[in-house]
N, C-alpha and C. Protein backbone atom coordinates (compact mmCIF):
# COMPACT_ATOMS: atom_id res chain seq x y z
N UNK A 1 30.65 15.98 32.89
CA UNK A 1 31.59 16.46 31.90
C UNK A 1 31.93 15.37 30.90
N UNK A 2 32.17 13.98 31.65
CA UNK A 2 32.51 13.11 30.21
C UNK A 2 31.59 13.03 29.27
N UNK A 3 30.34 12.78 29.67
CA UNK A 3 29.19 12.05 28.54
C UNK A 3 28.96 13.82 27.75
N UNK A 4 29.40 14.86 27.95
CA UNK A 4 29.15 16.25 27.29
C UNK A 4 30.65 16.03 26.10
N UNK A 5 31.56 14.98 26.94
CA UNK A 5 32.92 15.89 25.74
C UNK A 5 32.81 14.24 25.10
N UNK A 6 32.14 13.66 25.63
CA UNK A 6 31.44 12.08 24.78
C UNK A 6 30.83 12.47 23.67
N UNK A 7 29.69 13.43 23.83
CA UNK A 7 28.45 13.58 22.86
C UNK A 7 29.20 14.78 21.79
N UNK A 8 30.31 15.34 22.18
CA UNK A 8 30.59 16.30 21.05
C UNK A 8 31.65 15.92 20.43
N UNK A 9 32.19 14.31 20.50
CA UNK A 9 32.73 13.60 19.65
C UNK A 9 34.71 13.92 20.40
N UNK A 10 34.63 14.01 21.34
CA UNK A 10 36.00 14.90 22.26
C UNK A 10 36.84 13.47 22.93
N UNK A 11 36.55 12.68 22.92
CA UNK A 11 36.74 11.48 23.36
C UNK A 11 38.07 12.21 24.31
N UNK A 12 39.27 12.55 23.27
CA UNK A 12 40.78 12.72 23.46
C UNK A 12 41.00 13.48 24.79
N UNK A 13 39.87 13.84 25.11
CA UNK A 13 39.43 15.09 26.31
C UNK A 13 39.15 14.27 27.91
N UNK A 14 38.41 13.27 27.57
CA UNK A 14 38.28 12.19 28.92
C UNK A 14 39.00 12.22 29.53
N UNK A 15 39.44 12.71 30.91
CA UNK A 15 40.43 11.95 32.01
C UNK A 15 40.09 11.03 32.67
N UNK A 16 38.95 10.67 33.11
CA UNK A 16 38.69 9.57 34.03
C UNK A 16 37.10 9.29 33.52
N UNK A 17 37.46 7.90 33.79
CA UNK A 17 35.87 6.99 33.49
C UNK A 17 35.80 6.53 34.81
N UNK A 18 33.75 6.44 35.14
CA UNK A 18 33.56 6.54 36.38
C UNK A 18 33.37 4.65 36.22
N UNK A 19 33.18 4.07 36.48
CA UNK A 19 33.08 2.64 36.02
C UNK A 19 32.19 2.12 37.35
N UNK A 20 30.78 1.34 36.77
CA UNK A 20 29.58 0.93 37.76
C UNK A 20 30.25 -0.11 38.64
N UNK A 21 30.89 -0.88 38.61
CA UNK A 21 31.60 -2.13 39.40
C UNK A 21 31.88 -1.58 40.48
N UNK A 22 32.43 -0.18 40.10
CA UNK A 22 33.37 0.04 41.34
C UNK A 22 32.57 0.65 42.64
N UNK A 23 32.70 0.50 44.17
CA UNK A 23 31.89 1.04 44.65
C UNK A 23 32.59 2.10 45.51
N UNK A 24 32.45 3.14 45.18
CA UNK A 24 33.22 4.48 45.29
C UNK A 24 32.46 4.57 46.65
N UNK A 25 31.50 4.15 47.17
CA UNK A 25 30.72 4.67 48.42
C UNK A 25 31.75 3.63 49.30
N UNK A 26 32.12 2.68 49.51
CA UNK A 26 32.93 1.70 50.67
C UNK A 26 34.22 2.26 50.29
N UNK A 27 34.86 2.76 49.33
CA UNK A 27 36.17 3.70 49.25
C UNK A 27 35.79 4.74 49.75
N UNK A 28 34.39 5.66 49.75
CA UNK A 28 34.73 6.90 51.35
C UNK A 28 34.54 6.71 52.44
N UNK A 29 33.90 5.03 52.79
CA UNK A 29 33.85 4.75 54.05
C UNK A 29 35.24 4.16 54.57
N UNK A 30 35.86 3.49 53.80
CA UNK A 30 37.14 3.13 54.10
C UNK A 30 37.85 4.65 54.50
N UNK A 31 37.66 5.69 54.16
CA UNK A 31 38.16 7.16 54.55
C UNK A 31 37.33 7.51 55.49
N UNK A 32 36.71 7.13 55.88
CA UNK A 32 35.82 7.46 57.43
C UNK A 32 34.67 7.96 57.20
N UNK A 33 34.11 7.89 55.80
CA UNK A 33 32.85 9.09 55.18
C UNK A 33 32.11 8.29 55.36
N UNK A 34 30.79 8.36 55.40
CA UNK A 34 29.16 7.53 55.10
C UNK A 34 29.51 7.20 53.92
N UNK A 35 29.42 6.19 53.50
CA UNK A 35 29.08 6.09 52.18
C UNK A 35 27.90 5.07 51.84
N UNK A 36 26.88 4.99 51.11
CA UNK A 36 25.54 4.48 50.10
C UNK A 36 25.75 4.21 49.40
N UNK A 37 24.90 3.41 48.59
CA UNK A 37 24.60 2.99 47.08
C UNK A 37 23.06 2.62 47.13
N UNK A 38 22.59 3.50 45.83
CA UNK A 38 21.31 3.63 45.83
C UNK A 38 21.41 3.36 44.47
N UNK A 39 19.73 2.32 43.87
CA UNK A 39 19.70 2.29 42.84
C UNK A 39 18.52 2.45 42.37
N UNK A 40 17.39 2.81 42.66
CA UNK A 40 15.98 3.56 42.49
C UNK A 40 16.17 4.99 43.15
N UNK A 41 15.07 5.95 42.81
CA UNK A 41 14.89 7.46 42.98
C UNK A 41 14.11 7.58 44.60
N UNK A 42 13.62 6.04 44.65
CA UNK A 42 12.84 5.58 46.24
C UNK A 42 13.43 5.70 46.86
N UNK A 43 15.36 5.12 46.89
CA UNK A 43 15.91 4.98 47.57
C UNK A 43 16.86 6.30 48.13
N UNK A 44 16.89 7.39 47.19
CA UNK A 44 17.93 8.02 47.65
C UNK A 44 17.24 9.09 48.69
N UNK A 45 16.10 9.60 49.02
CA UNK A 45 15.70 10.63 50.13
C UNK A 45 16.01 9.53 51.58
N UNK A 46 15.85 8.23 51.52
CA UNK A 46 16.28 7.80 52.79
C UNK A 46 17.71 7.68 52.88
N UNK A 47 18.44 7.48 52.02
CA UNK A 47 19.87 7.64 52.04
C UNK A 47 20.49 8.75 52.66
N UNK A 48 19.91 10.04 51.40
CA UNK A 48 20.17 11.34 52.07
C UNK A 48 19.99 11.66 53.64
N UNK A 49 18.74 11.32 53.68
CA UNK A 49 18.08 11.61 55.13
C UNK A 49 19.25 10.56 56.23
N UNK A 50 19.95 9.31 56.10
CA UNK A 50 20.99 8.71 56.76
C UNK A 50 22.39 9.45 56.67
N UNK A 51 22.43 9.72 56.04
CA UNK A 51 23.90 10.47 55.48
C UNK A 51 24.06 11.47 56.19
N UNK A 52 23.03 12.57 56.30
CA UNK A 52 23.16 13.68 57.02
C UNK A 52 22.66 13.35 58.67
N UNK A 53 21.98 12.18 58.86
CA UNK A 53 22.05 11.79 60.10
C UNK A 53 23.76 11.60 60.69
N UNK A 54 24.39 10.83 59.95
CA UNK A 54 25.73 10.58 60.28
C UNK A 54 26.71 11.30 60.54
N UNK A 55 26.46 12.57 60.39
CA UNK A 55 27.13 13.67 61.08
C UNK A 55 28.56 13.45 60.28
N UNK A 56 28.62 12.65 59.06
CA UNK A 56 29.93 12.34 58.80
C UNK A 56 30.19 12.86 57.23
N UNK A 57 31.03 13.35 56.73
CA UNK A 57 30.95 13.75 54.84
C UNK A 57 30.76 12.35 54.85
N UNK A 58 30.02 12.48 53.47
CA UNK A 58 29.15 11.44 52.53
C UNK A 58 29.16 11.52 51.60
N UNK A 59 29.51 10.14 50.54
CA UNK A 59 29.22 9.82 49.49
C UNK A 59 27.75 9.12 49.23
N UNK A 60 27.12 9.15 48.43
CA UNK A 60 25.68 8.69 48.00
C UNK A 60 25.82 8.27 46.31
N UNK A 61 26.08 7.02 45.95
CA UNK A 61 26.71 6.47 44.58
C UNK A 61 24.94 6.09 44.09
N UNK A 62 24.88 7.15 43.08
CA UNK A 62 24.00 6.95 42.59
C UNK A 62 23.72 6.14 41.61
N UNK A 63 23.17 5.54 41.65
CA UNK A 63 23.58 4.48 39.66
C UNK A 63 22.53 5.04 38.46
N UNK A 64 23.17 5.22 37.69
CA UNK A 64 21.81 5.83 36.61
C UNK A 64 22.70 5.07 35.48
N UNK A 65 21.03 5.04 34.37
CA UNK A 65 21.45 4.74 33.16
C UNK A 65 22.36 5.84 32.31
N UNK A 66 23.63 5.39 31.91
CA UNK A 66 24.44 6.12 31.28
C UNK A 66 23.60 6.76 29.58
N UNK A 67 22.99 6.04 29.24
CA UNK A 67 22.28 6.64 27.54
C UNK A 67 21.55 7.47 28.09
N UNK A 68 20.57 7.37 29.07
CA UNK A 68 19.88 7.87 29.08
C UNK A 68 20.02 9.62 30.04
N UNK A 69 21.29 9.08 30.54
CA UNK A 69 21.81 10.78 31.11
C UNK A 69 23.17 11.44 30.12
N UNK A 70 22.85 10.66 28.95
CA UNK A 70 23.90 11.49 27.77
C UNK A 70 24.06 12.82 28.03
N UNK A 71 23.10 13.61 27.95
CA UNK A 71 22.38 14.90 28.02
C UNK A 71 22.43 15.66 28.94
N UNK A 72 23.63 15.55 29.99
CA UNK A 72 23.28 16.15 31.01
C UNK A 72 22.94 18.11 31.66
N UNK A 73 22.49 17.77 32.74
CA UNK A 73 22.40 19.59 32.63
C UNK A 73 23.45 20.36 32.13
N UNK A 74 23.10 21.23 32.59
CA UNK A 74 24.72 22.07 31.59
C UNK A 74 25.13 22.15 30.24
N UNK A 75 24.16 21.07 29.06
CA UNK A 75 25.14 20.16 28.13
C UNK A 75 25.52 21.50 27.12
N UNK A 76 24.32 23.01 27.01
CA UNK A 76 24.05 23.94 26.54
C UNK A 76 25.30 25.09 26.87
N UNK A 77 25.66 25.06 27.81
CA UNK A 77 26.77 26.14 28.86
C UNK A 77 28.04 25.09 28.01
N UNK A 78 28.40 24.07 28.69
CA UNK A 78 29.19 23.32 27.89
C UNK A 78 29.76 23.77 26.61
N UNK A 79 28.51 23.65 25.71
CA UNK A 79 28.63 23.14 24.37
C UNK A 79 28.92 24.94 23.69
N UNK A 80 28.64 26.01 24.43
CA UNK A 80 29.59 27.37 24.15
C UNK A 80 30.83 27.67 24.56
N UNK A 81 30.63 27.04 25.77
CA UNK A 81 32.24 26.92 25.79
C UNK A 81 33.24 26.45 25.04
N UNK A 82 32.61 25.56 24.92
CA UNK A 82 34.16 24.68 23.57
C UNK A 82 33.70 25.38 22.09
N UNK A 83 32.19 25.78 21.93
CA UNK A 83 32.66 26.60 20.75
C UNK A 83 33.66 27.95 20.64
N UNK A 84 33.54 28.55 22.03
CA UNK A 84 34.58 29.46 22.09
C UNK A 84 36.01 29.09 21.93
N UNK A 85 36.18 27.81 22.88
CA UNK A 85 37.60 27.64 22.83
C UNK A 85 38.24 26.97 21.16
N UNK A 86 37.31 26.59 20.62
CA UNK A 86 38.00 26.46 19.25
C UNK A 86 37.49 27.07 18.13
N UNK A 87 37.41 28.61 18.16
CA UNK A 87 37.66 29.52 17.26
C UNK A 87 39.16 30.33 17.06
């Protein structure tokens, strides 16, 4: 949702920025969850495949390039919606 209300110039719309430093996977393990950090596409089927070994909810912190996932799915569904909502 951010990089969609990013790309249609919505800034004012952002509630939360996800920020790479942070490692959101040892904040759901600190909550008792599995948590990962994967940073190749190599890495995440063995992650997955641990995660659901662990019998435990799981986080899996994926890292991707932010430019390059500007675009994300949805960006089309999105981008009628807010034309609806501001007519």
């Amino acid at each position: 949702e951010r990089s969609s209300q990013l790309f249609f110039g919505m800034e004012r719309l952002v509630e939360c920025d996800l920020v790479a430093e942070t490692r959101y996977d040892k904040i759901a393990e600190a909550f008792g969850c599995y948590g990962e950090q994967v940073d190749t596409l190599e890495q995440f089927r063995p992650a997955l495949e641990r995660a659901t070994a662990s019998g435990k909810p799981a986080l899996i912190q994926v890292m991707v390039d932010h430019d390059a996932n500007m675009a994300p799915p949805g960006l089309l569904e999105f981008s009628s919606m807010v034309y609806r909502a501001t007519e």
